[in-house]
C-alpha atoms as a PDB file:
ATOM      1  CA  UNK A   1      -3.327  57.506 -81.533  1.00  0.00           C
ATOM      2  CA  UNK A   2      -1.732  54.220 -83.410  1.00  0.00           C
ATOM      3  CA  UNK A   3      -3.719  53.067 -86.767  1.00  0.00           C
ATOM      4  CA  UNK A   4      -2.755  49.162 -87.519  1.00  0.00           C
ATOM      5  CA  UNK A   5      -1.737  48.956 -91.200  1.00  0.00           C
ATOM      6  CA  UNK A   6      -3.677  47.313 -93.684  1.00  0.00           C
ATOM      7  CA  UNK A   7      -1.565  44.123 -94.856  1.00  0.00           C
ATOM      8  CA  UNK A   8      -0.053  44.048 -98.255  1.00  0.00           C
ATOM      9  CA  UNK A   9      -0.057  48.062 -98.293  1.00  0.00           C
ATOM     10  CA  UNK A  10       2.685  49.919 -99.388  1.00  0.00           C
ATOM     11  CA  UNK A  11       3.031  53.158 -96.802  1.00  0.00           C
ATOM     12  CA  UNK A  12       6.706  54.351 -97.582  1.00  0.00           C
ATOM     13  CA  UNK A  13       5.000  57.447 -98.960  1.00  0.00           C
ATOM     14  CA  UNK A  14       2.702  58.511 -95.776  1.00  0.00           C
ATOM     15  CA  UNK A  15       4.727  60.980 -93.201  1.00  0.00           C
ATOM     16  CA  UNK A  16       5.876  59.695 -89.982  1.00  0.00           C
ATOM     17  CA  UNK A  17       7.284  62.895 -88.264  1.00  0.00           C
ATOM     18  CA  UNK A  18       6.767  66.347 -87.679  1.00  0.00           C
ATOM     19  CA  UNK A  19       3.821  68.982 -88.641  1.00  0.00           C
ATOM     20  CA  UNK A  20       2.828  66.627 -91.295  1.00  0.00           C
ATOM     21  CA  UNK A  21       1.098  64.088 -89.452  1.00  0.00           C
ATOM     22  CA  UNK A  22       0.459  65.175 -85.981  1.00  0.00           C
ATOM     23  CA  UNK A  23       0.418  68.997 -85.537  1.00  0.00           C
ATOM     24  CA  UNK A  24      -2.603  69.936 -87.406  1.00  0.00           C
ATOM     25  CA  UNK A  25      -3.860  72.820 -84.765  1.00  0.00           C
ATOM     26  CA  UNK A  26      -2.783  76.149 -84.613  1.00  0.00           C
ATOM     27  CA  UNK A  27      -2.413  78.268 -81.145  1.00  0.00           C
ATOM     28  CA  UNK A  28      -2.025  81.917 -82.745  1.00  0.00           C
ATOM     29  CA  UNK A  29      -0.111  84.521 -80.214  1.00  0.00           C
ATOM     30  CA  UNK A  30      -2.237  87.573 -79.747  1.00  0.00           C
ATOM     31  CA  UNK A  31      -1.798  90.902 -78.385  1.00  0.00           C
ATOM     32  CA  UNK A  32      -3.223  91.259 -74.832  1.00  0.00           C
ATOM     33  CA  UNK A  33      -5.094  94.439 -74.148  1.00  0.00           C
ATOM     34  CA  UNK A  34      -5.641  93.453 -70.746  1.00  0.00           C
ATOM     35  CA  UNK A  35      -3.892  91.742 -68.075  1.00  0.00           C
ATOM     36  CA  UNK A  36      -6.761  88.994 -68.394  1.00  0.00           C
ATOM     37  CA  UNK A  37      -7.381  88.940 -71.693  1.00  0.00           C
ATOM     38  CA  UNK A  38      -6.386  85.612 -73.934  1.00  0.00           C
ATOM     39  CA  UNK A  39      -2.811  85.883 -74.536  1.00  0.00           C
ATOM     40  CA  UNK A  40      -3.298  82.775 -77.886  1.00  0.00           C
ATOM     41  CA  UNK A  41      -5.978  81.776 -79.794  1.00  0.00           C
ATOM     42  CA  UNK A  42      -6.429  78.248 -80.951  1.00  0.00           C
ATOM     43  CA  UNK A  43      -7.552  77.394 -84.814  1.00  0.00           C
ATOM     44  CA  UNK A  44      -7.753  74.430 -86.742  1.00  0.00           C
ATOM     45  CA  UNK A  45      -4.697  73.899 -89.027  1.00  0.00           C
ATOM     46  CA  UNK A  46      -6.258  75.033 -92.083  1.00  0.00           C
ATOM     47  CA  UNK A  47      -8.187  78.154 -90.381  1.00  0.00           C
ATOM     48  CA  UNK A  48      -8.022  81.819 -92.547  1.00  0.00           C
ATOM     49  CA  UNK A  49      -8.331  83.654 -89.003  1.00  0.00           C
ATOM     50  CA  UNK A  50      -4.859  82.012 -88.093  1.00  0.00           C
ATOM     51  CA  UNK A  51      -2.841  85.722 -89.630  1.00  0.00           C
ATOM     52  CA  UNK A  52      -0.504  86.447 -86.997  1.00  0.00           C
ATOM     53  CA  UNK A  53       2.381  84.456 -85.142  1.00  0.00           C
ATOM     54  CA  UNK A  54       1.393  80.912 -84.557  1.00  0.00           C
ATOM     55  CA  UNK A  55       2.810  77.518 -83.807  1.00  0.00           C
ATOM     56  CA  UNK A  56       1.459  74.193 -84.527  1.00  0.00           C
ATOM     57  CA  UNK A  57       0.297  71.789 -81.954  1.00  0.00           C
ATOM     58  CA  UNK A  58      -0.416  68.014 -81.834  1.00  0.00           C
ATOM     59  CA  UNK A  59      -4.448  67.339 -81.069  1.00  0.00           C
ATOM     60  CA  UNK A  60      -3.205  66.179 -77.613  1.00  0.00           C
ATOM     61  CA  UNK A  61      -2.197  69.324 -76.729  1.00  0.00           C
ATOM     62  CA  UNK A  62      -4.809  71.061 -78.165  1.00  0.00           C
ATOM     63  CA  UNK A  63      -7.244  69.136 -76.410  1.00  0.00           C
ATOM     64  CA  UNK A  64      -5.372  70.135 -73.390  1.00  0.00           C
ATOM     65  CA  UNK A  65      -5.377  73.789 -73.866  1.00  0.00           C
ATOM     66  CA  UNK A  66      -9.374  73.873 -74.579  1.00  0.00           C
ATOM     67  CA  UNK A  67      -9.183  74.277 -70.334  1.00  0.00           C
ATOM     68  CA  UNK A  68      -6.673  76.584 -70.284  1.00  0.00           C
ATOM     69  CA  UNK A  69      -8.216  80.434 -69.173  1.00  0.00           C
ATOM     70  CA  UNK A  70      -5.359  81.948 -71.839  1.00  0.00           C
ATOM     71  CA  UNK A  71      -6.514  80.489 -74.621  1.00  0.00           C
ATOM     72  CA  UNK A  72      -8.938  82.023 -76.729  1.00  0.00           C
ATOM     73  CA  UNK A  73     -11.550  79.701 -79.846  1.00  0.00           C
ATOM     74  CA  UNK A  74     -11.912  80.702 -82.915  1.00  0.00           C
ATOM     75  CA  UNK A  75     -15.291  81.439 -83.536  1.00  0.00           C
ATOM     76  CA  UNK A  76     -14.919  80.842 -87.115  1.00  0.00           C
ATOM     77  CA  UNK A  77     -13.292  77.296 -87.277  1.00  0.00           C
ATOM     78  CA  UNK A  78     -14.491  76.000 -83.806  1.00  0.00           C
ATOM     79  CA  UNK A  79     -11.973  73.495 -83.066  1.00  0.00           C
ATOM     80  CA  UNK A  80     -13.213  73.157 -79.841  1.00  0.00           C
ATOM     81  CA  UNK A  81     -16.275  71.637 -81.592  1.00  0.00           C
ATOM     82  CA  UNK A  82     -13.666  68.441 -83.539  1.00  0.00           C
ATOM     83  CA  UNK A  83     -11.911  68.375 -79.961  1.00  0.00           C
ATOM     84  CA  UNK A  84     -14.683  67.772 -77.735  1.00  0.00           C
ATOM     85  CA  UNK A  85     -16.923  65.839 -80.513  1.00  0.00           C
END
């Protein structure tokens, strides 16, 4: 997603890289009890469920995993609810 700047504003202060500005998702590794069970879980950046080993994604990618049969939503953030909306 691009966002055209506002003229005359000063943005040498907003972040232009890394988890900062794009990654705010969470896919949180789980342990799998079962050969089919969800092997991640995927939370919104700022979710209190998010405990164990986790990465942060961009919200392309965690659009894209919403499909994925491994992936597991966090029934207490729903991001699947800000993805799909």
């Amino acid at each position: 997603m691009r966002i055209t700047p506002i003229p005359g504003e000063d943005y040498s202060e907003v972040p232009a890289g890394g988890a900062v500005t794009g990654r705010q998702w969470v896919v949180e590794k789980l342990h799998q009890y079962t050969e089919d069970a969800p092997s991640r879980r995927l939370h919104r950046r700022d979710c209190w469920q998010a405990r164990n080993e986790h990465t942060l994604v961009t919200t392309r990618e965690a659009a894209e995993l919403l499909a994925r049969p491994d992936i597991a939503i966090c029934g207490v953030c729903s991001p699947d609810k800000a993805l799909r909306g």
